[in-house]
PDB file of N, CA and C in Angstrom:
ATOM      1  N   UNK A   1     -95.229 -17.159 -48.662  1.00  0.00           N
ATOM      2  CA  UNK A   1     -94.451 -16.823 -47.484  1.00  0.00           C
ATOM      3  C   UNK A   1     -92.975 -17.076 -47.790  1.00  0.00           C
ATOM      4  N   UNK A   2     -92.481 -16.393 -47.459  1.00  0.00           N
ATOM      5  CA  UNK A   2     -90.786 -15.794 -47.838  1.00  0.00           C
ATOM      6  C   UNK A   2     -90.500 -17.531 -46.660  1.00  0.00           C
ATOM      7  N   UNK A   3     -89.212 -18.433 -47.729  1.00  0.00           N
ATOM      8  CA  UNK A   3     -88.711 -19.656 -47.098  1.00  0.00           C
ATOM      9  C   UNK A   3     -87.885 -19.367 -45.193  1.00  0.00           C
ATOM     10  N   UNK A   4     -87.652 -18.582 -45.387  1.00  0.00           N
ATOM     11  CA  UNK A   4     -86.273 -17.773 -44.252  1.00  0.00           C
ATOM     12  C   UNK A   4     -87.691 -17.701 -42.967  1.00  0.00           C
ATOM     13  N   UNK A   5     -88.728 -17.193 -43.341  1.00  0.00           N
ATOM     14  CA  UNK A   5     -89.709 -16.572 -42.206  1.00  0.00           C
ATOM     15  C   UNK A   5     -90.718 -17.922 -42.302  1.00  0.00           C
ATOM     16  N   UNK A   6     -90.517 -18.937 -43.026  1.00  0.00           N
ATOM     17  CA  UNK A   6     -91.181 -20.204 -42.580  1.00  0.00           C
ATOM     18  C   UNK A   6     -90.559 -21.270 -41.717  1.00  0.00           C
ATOM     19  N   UNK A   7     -89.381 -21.515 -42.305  1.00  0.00           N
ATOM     20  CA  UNK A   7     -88.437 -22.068 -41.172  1.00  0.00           C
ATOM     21  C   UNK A   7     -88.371 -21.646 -40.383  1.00  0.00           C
ATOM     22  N   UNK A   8     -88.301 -20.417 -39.699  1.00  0.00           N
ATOM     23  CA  UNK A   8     -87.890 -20.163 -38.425  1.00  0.00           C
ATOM     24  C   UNK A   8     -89.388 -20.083 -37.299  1.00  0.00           C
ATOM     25  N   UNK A   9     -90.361 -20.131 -38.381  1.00  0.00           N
ATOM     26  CA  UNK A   9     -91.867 -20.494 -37.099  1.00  0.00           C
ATOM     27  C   UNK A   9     -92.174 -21.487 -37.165  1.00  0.00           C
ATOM     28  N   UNK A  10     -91.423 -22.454 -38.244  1.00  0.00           N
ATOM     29  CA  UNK A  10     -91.431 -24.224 -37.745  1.00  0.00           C
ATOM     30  C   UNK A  10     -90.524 -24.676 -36.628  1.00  0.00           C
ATOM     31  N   UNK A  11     -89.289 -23.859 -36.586  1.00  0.00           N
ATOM     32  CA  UNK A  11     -88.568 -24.352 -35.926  1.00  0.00           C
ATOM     33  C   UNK A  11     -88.953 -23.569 -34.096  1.00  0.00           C
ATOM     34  N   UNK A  12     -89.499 -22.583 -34.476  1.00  0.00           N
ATOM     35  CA  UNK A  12     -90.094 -22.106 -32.973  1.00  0.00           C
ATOM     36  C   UNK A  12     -91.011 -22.616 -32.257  1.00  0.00           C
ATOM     37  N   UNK A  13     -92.135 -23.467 -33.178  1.00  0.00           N
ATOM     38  CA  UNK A  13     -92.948 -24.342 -33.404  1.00  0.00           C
ATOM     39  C   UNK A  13     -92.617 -26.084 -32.258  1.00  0.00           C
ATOM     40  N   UNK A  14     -91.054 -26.399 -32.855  1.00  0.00           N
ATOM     41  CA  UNK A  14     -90.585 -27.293 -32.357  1.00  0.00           C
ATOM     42  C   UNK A  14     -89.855 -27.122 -31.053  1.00  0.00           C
ATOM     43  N   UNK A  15     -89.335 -26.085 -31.096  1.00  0.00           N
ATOM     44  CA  UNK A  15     -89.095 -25.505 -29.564  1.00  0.00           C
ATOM     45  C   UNK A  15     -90.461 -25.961 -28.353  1.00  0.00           C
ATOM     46  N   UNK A  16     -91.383 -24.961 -28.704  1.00  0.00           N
ATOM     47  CA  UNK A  16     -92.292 -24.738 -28.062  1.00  0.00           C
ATOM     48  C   UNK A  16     -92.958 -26.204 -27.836  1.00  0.00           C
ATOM     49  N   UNK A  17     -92.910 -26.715 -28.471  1.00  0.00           N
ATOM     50  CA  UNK A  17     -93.750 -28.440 -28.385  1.00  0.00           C
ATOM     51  C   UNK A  17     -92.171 -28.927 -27.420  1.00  0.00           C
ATOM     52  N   UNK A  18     -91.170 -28.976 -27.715  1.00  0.00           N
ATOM     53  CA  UNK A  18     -90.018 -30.192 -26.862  1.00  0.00           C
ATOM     54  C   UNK A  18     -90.078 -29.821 -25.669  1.00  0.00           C
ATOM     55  N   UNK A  19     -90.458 -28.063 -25.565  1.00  0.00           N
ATOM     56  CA  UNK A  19     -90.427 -27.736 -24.232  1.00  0.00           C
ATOM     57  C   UNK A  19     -91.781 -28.232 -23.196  1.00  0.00           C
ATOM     58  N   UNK A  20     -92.942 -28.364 -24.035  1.00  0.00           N
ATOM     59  CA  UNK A  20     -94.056 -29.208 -23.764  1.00  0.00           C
ATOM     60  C   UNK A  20     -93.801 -30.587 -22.994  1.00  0.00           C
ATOM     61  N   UNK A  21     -93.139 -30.960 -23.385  1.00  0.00           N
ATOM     62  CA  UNK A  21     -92.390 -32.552 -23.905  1.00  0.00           C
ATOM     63  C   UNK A  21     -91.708 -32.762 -22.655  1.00  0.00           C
ATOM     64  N   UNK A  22     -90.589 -31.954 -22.290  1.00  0.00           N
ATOM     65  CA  UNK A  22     -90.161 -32.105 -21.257  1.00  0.00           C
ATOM     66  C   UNK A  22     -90.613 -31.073 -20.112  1.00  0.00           C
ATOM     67  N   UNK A  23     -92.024 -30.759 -19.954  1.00  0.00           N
ATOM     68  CA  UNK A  23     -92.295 -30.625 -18.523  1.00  0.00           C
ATOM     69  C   UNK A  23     -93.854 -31.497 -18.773  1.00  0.00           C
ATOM     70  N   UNK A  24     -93.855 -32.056 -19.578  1.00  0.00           N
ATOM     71  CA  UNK A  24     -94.789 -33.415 -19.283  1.00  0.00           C
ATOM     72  C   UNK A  24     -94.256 -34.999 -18.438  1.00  0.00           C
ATOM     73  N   UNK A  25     -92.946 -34.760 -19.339  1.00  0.00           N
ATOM     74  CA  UNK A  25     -91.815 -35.937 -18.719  1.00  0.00           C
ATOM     75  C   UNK A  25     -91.707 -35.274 -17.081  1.00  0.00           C
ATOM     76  N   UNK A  26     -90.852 -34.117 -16.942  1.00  0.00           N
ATOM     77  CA  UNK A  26     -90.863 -33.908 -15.534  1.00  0.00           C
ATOM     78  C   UNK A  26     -92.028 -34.167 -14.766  1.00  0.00           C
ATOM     79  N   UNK A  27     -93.596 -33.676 -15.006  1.00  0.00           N
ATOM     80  CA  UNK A  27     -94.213 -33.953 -14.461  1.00  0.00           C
ATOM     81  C   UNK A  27     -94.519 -34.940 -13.997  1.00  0.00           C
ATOM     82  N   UNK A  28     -94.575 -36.481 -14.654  1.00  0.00           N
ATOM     83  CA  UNK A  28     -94.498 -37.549 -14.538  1.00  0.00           C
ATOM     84  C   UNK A  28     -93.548 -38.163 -13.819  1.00  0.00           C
ATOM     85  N   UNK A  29     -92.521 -38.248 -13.451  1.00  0.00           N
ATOM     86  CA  UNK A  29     -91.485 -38.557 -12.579  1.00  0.00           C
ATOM     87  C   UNK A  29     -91.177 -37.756 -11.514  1.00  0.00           C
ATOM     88  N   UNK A  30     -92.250 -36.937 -11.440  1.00  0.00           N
ATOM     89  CA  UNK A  30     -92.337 -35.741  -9.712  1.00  0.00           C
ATOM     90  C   UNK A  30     -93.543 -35.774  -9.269  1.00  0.00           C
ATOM     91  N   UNK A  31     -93.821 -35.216  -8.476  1.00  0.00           N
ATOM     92  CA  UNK A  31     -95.018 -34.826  -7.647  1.00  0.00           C
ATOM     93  C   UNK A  31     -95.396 -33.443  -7.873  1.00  0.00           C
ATOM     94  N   UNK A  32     -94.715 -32.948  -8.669  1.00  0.00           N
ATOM     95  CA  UNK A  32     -95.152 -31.207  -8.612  1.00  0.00           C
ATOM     96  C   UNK A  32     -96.030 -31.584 -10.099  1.00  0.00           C
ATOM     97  N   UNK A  33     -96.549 -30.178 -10.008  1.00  0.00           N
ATOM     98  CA  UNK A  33     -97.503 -30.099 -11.293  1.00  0.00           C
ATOM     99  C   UNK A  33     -97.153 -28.551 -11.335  1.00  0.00           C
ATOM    100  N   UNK A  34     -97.623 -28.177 -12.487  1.00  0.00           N
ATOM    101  CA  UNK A  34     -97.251 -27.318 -13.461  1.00  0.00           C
ATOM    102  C   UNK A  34     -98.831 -26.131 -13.665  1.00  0.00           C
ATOM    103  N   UNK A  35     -99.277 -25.083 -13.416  1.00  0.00           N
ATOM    104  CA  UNK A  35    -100.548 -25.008 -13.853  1.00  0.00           C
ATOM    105  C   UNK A  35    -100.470 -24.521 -15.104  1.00  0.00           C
ATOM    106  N   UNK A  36    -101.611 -24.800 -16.218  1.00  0.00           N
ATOM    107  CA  UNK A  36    -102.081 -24.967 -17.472  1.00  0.00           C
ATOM    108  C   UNK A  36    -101.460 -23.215 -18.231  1.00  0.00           C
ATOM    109  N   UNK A  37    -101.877 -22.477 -17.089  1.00  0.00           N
ATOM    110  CA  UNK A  37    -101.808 -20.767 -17.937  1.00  0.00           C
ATOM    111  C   UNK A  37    -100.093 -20.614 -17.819  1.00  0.00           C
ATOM    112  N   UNK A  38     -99.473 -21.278 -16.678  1.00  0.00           N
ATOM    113  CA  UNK A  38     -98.117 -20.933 -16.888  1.00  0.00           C
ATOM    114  C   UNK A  38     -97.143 -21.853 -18.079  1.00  0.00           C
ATOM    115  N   UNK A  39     -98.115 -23.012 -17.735  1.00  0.00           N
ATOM    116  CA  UNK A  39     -97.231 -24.120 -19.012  1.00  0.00           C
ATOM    117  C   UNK A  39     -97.218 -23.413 -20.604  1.00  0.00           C
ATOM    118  N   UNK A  40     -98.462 -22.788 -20.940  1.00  0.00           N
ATOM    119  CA  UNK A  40     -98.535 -22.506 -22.539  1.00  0.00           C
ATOM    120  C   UNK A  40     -98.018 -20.937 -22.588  1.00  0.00           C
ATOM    121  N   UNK A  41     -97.715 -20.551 -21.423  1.00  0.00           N
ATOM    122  CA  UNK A  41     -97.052 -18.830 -21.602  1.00  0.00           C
ATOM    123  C   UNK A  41     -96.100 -19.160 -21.645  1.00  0.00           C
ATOM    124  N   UNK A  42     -95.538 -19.979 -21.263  1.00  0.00           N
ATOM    125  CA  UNK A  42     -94.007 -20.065 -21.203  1.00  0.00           C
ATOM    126  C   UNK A  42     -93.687 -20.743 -22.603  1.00  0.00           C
ATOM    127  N   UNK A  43     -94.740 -21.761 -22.733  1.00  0.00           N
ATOM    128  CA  UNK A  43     -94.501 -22.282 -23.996  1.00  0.00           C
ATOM    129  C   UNK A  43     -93.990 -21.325 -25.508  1.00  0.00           C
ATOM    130  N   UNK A  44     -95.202 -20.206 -24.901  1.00  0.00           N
ATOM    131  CA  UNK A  44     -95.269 -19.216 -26.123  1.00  0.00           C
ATOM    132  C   UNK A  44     -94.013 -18.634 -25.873  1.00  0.00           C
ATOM    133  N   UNK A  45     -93.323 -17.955 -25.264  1.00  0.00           N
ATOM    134  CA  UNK A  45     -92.408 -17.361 -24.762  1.00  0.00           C
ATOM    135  C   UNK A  45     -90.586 -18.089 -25.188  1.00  0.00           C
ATOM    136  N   UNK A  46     -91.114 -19.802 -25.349  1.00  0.00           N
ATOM    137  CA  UNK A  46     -89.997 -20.293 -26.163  1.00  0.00           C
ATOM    138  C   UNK A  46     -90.237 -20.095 -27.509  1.00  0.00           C
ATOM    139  N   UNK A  47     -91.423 -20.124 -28.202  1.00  0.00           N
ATOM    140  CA  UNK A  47     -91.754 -19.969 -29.288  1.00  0.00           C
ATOM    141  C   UNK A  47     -91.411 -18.966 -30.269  1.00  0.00           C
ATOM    142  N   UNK A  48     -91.279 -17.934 -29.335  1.00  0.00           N
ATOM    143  CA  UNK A  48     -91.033 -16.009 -29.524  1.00  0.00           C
ATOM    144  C   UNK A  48     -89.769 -16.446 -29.781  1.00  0.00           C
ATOM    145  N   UNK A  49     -88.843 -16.462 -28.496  1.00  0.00           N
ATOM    146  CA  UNK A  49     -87.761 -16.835 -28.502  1.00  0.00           C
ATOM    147  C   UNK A  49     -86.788 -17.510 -29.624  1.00  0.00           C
ATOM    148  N   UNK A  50     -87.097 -18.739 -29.606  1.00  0.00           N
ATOM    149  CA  UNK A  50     -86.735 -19.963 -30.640  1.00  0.00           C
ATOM    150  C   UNK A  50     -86.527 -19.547 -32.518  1.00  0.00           C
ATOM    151  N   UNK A  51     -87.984 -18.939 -32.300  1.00  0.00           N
ATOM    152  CA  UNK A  51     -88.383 -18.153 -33.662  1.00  0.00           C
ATOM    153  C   UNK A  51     -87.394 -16.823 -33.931  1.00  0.00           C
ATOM    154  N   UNK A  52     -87.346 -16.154 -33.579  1.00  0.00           N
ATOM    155  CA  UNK A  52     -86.337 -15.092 -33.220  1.00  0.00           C
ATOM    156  C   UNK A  52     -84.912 -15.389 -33.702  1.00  0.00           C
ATOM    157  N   UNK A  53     -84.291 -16.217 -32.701  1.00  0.00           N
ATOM    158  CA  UNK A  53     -82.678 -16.581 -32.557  1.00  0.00           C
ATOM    159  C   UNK A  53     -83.032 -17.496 -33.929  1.00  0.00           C
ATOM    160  N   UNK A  54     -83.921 -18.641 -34.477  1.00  0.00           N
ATOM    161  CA  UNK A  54     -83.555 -19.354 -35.869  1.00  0.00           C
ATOM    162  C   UNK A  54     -83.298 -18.431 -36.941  1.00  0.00           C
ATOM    163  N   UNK A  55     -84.248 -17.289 -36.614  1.00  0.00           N
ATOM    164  CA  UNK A  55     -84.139 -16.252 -37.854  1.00  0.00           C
ATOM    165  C   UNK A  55     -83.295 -15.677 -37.891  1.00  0.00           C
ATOM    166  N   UNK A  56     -82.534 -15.256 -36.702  1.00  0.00           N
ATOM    167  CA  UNK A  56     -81.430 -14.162 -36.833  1.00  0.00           C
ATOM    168  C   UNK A  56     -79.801 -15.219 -37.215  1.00  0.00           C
ATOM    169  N   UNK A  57     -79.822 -16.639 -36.612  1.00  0.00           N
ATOM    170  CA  UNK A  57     -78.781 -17.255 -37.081  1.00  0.00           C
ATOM    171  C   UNK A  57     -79.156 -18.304 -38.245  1.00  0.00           C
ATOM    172  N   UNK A  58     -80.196 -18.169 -38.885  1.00  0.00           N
ATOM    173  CA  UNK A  58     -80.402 -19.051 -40.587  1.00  0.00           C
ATOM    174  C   UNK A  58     -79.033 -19.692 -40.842  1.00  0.00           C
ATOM    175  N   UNK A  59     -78.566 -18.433 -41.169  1.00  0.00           N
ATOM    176  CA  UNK A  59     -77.422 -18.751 -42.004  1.00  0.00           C
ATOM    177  C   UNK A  59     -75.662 -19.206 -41.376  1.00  0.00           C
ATOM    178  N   UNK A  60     -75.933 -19.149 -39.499  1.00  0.00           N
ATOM    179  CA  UNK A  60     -74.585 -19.311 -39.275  1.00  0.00           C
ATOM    180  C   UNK A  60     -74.604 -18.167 -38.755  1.00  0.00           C
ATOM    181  N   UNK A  61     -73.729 -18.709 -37.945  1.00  0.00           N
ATOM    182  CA  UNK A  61     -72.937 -16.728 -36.946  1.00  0.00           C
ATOM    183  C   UNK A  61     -71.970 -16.270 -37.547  1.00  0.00           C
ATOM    184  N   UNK A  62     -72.360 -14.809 -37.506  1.00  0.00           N
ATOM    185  CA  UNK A  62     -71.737 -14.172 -38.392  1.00  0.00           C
ATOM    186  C   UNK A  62     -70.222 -13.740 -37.792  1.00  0.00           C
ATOM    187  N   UNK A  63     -69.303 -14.098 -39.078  1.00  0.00           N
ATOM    188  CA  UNK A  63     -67.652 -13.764 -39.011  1.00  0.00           C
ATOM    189  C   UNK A  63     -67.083 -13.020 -37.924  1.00  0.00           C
ATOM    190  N   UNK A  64     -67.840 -11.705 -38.010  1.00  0.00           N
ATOM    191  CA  UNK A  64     -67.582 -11.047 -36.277  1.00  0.00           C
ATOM    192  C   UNK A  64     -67.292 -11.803 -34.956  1.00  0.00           C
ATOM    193  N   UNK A  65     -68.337 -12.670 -34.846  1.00  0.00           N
ATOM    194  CA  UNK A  65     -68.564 -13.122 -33.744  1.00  0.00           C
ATOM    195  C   UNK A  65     -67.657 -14.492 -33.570  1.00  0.00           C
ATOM    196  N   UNK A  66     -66.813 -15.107 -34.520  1.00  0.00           N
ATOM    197  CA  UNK A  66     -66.371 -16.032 -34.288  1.00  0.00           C
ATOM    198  C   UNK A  66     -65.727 -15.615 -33.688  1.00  0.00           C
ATOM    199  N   UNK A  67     -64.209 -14.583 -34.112  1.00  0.00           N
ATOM    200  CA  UNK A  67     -63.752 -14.241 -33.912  1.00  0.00           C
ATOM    201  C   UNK A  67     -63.278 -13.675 -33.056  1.00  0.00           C
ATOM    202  N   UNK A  68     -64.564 -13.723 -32.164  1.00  0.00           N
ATOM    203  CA  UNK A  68     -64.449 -12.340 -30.553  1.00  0.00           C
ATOM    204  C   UNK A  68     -64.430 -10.830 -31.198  1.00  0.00           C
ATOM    205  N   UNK A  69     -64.702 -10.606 -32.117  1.00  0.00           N
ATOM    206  CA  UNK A  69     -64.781  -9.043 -32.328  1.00  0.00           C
ATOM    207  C   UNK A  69     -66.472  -8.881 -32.168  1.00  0.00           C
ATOM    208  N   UNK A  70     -66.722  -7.588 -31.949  1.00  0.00           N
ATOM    209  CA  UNK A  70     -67.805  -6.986 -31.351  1.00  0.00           C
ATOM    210  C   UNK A  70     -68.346  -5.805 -32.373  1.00  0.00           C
TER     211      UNK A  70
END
């Protein structure tokens, strides 16, 4: 597996678990609860996410964008 496309589903990986993390913490210090099918869709959904944006910025944002050019 190509290094670039492993890092970035470890690091989507870690998304998806902190986001775990903190609506376990919220749960615990509230009264609301969370149900099970929305907690791990959403989970997945940071995962997509997370995975995505690590891959597309690996390396740093690109020169364009510091800059304000488009």
């Amino acid at each position: 597996m190509d290094p670039r496309v492993k890092s970035s589903l470890l690091w989507g990986l870690v998304g998806g678990l902190g986001f775990l993390v903190l609506l376990q913490g919220y749960e615990l210090v509230s009264t609301e609860r969370v149900a099970w099918l929305v907690k791990f869709a959403v989970a997945a959904a940071v995962v997509v996410g997370a995975t995505g944006v690590s891959y597309l910025y690996q390396f740093g944002v690109p020169a364009d964008a510091r800059k304000g050019n488009r």
